[in-house]
Protein backbone atom coordinates (compact mmCIF):
# COMPACT_ATOMS: atom_id res chain seq x y z
CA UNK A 1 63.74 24.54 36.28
CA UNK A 2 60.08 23.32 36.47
CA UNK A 3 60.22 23.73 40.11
CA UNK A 4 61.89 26.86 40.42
CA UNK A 5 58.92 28.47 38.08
CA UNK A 6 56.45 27.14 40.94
CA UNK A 7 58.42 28.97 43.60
CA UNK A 8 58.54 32.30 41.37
CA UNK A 9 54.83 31.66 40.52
CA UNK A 10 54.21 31.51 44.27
CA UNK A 11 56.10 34.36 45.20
CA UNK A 12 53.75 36.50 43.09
CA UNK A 13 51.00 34.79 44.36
CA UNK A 14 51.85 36.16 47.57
CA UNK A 15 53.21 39.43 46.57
CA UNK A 16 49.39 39.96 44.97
CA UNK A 17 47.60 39.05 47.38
CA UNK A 18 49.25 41.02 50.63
CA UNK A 19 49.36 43.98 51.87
CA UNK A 20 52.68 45.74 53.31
CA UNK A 21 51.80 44.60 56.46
CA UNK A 22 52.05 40.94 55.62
CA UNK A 23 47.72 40.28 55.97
CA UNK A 24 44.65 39.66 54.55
CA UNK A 25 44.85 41.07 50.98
CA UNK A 26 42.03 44.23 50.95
CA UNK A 27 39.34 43.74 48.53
CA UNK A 28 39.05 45.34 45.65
CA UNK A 29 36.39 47.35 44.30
CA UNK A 30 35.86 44.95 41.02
CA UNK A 31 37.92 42.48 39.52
CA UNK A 32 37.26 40.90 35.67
CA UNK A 33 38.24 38.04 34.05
CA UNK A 34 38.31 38.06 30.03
CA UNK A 35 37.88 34.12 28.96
CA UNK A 36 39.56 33.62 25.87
CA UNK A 37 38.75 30.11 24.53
CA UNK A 38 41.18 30.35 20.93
CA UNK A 39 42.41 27.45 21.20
CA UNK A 40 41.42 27.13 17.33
CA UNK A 41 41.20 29.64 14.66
CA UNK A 42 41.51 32.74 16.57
CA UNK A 43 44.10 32.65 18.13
CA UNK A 44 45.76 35.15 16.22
CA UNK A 45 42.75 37.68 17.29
CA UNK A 46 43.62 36.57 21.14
CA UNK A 47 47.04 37.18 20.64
CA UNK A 48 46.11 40.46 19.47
CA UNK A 49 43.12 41.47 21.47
CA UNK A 50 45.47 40.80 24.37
CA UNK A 51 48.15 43.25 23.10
CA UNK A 52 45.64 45.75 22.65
CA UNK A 53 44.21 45.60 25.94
CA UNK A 54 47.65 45.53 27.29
CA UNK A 55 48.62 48.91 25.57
CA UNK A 56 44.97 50.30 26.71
CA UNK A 57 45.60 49.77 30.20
CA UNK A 58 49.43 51.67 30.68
CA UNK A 59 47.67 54.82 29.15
CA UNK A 60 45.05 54.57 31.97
CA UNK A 61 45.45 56.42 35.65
CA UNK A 62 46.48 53.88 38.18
CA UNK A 63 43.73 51.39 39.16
CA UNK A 64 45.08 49.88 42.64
CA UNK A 65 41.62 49.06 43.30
CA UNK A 66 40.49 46.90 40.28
CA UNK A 67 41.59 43.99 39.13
CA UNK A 68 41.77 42.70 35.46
CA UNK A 69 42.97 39.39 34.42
CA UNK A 70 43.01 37.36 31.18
CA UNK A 71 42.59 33.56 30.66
CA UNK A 72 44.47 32.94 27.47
CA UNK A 73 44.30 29.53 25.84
CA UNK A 74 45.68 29.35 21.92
CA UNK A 75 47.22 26.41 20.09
CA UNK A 76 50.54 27.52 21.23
CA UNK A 77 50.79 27.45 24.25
CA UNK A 78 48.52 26.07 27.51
CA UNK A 79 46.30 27.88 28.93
CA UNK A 80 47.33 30.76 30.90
CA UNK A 81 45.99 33.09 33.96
CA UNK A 82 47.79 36.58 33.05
CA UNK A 83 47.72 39.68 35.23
CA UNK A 84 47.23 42.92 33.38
CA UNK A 85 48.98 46.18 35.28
CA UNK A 86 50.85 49.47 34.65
CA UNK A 87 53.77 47.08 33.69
CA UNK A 88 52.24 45.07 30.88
CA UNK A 89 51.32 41.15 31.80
CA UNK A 90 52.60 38.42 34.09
CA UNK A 91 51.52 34.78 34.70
CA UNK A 92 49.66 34.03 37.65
CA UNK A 93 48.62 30.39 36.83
CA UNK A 94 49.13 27.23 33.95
CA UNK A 95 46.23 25.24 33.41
CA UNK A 96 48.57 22.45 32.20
CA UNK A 97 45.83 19.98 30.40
CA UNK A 98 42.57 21.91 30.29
CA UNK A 99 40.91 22.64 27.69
CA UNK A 100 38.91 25.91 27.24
CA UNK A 101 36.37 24.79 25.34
CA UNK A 102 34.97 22.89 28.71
CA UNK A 103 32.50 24.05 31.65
CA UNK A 104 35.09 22.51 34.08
CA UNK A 105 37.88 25.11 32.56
CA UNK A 106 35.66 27.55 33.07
CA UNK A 107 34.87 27.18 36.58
CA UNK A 108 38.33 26.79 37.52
CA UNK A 109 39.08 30.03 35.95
CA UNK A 110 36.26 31.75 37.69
CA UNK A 111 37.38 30.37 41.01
CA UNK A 112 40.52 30.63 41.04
CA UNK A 113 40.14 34.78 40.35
CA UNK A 114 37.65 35.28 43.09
CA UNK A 115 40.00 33.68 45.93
CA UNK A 116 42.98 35.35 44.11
CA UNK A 117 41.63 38.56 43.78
CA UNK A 118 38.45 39.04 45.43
CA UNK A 119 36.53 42.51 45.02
CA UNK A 120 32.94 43.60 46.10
CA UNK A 121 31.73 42.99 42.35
CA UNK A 122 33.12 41.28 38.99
CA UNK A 123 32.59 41.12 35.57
CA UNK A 124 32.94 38.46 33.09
CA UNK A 125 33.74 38.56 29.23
CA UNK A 126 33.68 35.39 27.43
CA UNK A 127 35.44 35.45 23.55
CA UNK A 128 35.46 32.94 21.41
CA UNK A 129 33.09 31.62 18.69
CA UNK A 130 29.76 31.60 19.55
CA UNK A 131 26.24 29.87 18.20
CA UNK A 132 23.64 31.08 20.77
CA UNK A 133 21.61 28.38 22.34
CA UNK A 134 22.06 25.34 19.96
CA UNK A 135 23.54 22.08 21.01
CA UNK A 136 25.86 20.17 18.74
CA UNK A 137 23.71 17.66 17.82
CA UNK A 138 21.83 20.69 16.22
CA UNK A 139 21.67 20.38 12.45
CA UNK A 140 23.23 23.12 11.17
CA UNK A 141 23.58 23.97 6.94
CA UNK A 142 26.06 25.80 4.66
CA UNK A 143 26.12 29.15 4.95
CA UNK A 144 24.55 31.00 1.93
CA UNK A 145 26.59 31.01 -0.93
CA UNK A 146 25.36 35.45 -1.31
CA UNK A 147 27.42 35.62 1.58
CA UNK A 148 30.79 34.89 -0.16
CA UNK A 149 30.32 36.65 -3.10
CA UNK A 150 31.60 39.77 -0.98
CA UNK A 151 34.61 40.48 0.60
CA UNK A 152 33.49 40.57 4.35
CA UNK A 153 36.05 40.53 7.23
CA UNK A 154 35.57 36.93 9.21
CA UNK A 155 33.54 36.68 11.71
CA UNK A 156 33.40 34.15 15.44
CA UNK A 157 30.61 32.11 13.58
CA UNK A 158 31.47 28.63 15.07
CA UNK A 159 31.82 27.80 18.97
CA UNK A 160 34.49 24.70 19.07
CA UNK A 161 37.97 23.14 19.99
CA UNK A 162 39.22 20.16 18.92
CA UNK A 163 41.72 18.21 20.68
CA UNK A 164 42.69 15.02 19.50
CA UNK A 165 39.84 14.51 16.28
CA UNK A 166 37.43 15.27 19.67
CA UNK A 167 35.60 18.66 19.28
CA UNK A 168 34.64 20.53 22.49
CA UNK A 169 31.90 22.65 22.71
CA UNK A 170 30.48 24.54 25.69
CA UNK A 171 26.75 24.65 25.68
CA UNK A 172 23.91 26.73 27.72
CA UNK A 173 23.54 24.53 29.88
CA UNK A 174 26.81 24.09 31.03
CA UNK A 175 28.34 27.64 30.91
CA UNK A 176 24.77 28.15 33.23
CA UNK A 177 26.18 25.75 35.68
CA UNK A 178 29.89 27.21 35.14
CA UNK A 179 28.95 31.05 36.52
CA UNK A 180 28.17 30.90 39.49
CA UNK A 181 25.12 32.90 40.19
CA UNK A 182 25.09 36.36 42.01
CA UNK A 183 29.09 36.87 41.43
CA UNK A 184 29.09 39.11 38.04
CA UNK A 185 27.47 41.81 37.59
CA UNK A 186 27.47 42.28 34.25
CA UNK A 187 28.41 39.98 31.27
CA UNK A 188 29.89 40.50 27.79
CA UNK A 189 29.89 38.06 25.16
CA UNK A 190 32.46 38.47 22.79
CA UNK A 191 31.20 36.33 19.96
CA UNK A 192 28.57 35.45 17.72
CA UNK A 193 24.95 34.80 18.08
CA UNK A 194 24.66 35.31 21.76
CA UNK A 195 21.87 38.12 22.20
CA UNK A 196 19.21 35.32 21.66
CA UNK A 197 16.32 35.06 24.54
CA UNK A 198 17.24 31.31 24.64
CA UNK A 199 21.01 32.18 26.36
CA UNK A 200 19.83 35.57 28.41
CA UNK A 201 17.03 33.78 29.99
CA UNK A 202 18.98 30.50 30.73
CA UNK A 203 21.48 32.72 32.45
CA UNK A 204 18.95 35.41 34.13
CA UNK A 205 20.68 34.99 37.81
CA UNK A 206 24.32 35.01 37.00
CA UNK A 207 24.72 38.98 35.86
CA UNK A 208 22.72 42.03 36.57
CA UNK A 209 23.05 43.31 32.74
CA UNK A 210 23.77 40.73 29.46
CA UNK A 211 25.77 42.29 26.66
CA UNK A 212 26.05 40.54 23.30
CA UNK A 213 25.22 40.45 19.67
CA UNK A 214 21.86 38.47 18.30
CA UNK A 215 23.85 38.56 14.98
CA UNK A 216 28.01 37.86 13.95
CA UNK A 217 30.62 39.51 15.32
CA UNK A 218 33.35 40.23 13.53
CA UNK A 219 36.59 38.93 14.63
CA UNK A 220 38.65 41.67 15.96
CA UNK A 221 35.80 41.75 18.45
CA UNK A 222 35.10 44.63 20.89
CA UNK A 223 37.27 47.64 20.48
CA UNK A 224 39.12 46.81 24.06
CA UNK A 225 41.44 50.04 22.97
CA UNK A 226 38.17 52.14 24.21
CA UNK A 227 36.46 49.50 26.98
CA UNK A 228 39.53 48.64 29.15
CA UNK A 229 38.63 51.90 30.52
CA UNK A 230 35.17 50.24 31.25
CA UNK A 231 36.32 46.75 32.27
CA UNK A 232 38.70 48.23 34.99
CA UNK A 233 36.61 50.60 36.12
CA UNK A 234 35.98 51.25 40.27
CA UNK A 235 31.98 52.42 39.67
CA UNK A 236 29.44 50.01 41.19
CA UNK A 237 27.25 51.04 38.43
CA UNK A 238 26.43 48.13 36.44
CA UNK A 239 24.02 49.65 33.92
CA UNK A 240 26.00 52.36 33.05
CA UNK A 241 29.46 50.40 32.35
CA UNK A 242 27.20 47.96 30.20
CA UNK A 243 25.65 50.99 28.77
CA UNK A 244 29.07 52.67 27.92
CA UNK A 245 30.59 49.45 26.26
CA UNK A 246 27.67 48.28 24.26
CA UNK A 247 27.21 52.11 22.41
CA UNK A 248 31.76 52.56 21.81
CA UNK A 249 31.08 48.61 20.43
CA UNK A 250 28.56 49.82 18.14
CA UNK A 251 30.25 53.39 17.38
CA UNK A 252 33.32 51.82 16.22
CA UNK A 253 31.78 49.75 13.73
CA UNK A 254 29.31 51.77 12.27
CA UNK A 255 32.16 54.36 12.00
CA UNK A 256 34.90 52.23 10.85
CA UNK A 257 37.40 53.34 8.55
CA UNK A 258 37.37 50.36 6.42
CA UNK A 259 33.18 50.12 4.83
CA UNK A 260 33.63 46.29 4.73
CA UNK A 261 33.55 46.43 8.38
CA UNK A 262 30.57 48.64 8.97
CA UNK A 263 28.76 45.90 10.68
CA UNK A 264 27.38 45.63 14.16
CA UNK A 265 24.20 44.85 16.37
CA UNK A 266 24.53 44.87 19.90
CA UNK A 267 21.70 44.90 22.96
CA UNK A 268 22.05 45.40 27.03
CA UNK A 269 19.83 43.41 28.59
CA UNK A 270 18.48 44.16 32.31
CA UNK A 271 17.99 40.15 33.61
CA UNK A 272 15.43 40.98 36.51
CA UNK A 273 12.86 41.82 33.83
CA UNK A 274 13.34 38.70 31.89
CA UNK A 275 10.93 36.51 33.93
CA UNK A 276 8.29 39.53 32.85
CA UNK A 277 9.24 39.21 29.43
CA UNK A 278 8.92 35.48 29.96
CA UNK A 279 5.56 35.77 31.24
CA UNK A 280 4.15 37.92 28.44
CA UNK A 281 5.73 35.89 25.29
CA UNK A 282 4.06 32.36 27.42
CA UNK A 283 0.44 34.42 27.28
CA UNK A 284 1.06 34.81 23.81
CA UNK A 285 2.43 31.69 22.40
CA UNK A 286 -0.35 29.88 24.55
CA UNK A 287 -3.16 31.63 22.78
CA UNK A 288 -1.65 31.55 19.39
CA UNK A 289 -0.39 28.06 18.78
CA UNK A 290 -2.00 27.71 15.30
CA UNK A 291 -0.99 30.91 14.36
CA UNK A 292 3.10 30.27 15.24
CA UNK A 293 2.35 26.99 12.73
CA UNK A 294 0.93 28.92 9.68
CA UNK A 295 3.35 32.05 10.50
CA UNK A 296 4.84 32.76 6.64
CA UNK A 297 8.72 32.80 7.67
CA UNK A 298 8.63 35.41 5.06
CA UNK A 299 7.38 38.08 6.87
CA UNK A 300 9.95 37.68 9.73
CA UNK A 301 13.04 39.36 10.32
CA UNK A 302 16.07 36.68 9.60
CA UNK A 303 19.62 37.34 11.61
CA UNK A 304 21.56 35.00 10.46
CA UNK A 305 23.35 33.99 7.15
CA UNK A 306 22.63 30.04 6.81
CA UNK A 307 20.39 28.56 4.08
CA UNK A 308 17.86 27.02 6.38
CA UNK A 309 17.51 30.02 8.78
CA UNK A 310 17.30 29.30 12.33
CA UNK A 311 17.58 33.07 14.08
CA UNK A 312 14.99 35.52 14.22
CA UNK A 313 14.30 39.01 15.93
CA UNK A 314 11.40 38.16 18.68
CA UNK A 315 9.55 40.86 17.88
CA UNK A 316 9.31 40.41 14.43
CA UNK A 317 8.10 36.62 15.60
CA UNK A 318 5.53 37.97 17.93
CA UNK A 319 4.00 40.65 16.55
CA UNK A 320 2.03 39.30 13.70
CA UNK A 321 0.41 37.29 15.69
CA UNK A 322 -0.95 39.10 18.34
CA UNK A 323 -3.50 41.41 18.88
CA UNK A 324 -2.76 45.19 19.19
CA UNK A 325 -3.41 44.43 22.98
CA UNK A 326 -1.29 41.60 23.66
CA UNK A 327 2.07 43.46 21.61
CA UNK A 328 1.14 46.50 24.04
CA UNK A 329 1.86 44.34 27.13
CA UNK A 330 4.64 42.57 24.77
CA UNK A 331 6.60 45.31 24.03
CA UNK A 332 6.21 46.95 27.55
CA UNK A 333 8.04 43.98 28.86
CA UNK A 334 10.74 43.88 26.16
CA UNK A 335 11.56 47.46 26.28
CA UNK A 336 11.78 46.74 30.24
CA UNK A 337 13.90 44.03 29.79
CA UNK A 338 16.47 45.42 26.34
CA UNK A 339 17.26 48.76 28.00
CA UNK A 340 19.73 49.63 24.57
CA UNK A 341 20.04 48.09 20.94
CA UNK A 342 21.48 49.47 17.89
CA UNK A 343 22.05 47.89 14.54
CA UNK A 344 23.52 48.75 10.96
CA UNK A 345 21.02 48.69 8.63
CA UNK A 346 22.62 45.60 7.40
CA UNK A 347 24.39 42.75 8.57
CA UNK A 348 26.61 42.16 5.72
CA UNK A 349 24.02 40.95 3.17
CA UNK A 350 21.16 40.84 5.42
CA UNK A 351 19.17 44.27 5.52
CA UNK A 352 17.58 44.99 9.21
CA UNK A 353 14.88 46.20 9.10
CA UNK A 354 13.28 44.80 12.21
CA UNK A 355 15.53 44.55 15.65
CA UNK A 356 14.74 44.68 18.94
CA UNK A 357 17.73 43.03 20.08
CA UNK A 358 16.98 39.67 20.70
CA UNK A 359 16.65 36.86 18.82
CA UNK A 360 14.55 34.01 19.11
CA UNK A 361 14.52 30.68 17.08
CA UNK A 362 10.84 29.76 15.87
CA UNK A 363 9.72 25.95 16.09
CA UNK A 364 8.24 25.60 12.92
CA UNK A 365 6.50 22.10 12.24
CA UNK A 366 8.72 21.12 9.65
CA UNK A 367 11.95 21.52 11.91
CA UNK A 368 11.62 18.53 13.86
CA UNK A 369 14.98 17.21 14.73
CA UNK A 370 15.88 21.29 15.10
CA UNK A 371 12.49 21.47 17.33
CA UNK A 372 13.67 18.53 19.67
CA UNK A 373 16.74 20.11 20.19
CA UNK A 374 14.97 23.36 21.04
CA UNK A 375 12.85 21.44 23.70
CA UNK A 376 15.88 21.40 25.89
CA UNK A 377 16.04 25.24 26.53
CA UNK A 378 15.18 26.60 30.19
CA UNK A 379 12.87 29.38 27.89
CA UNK A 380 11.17 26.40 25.61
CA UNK A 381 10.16 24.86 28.95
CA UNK A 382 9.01 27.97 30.23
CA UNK A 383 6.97 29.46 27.68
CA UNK A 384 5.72 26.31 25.13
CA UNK A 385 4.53 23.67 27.54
């Protein structure tokens, strides 16, 4: 039986990928893969998500040109490579072992859908949990016991698998050697926490445009009833897809028809003006050292909801401590660099009333195992030193 699913699964394989005419398979204008790592408490969203997405893309026109594929790993099955067309879903691959939660798993899945179904541009959407930049040796705290006193829908707070009492994590660094750079030209995160400088700049030159939230998303995630339209679209233009998703994201939360779920922050970030941005928050830091030590955590804007805080708007870090001239040349490069951000003016129990749409963790002197942790970052390294 095993082997007769390999011949079927090859059959389809080559059904895909040729034309009439028995050749070369013609290239498609884009292809995407969604990466769903819910191998873990979400799985139920996946299984869902997927449905929806499924549904989305019968009521669309035909789209012989695009491509649009889901890799599906939950607890009940392994992980999957699924096709999406007019005719619902079909498996194209089983990753018989993997595990999502891994760089390696990743890479595979890129791979394999760029010699599979290769296209002059691709986009990338990676759901799961998320924590932004921080390694699991970070020390992270309870969240704050305000935030369960209120009946808020969950959220993809936590980035993990476990298999086998081992829990799986994959971190900036690896994901940044996991895209390959130049392929995707724009990137969604579909999880928590990942609008922070620390991820955008350590992946700078593997998308044209970054979309993601600096604060939680809730767990139904993007509204992929409105963006499969996006996601399987033929235009070349980057900025406006990423545009276009990021503002229906944002609409259909602040709108929502149930008010415990009118929650949202989202930002589109334009990667070729992050070295700017770099350059400007270095000048800064560099002349300010003494002031980033006395800075009264007060004063800035928190983003998430843990005890001992650990994510903060940038701008809300850098301005009181510059000059009027240095935040001029600041927020020159930031509005070059976050070309769209909207917020609710709260977060569940967090009221917003600074956002830029990044966030930033500050290395405050009493942080120190946090603060070596931080020292690992591609922007620590290029803005503290």
């Amino acid at each position: 039986m095993r082997r007769l699913t390999y011949i079927l699964l090859a059959l389809s394989f080559f059904l895909i990928s040729c034309n009439k005419d028995d050749g070369p398979a013609p290239i498609a204008k884009r292809t995407t893969l969604i990466y769903m790592a819910a191998d873990n408490d979400l799985s139920s969203y996946a299984e869902s998500n997927t449905e929806v997405i499924i549904n989305a893309y019968k009521k669309l026109p035909s789209r012989p040109d695009t491509h649009l594929l889901i890799y599906k790993d939950t607890p009940n099955a392994e992980p999957q490579l699924l096709y999406i067309d007019q005719n619902g879903s079909r498996i194209i691959k089983e990753y018989t072992g993997h595990i999502s939660s891994s760089s390696s798993s990743l890479s595979t899945a890129i791979r394999d859908i760029v010699t599979l179904f290769p296209a002059n541009t691709y986009s990338l959407v990676l759901w799961s949990h998320g924590t932004g930049w921080i390694p699991q040796e970070f020390p992270l705290v309870a969240k704050s016991a305000k935030s369960r006193l209120y009946q808020y829908p969950p959220t993809k707070t936590f980035g993990h698998q476990v298999v086998r009492n081992t829990t799986y994590e994959i971190e900036i660094d690896e994901l940044k050697t996991a895209i390959p750079s130049g392929t995707f030209d724009f990137i969604l995160f579909d999880a928590c926490y990942m609008g922070a400088v620390e991820v955008v700049y350590a992946l700078k030159d593997k998308a044209d445009y970054i979309i993601s939230s600096p604060c939680e998303v809730i767990a139904d995630g993007f509204p992929y009833h409105n963006i499969t339209l996006e996601l399987t679209s033929e235009s070349q233009d980057a900025q406006n897809l990423s545009l276009s998703i990021a503002k229906k994201y944002f609409n259909y939360y602040n709108q929502h028809s149930i008010p415990s779920y009118r929650y949202a922050t989202v930002s589109v970030v334009r990667t070729s003006k992050l070295d700017a941005l770099c350059a400007s928050v270095k000048k800064i830091i560099h002349a300010h050292r003494n002031d980033i030590d006395i800075l009264d955590v007060n004063i800035t804007q928190t983003l998430d909801a843990y005890n001992h805080h650990f994510i903060y708007d940038l701008d809300s870090f850098i301005s009181p401590i510059t000059y009027s001239n240095e935040y001029s040349e600041f927020s020159n490069a930031l509005g070059e660099t976050v070309i769209y951000s909207a917020h609710t003016p709260y977060m569940f129990d967090i009221p917003l009333n600074i956002f830029c749409g990044l966030s930033t963790y500050i290395p405050f002197p009493t942080s120190v195992q946090r603060n070596q942790c931080y020292k690992s970052t591609d922007w620590y390294r290029a803005t503290y030193p």
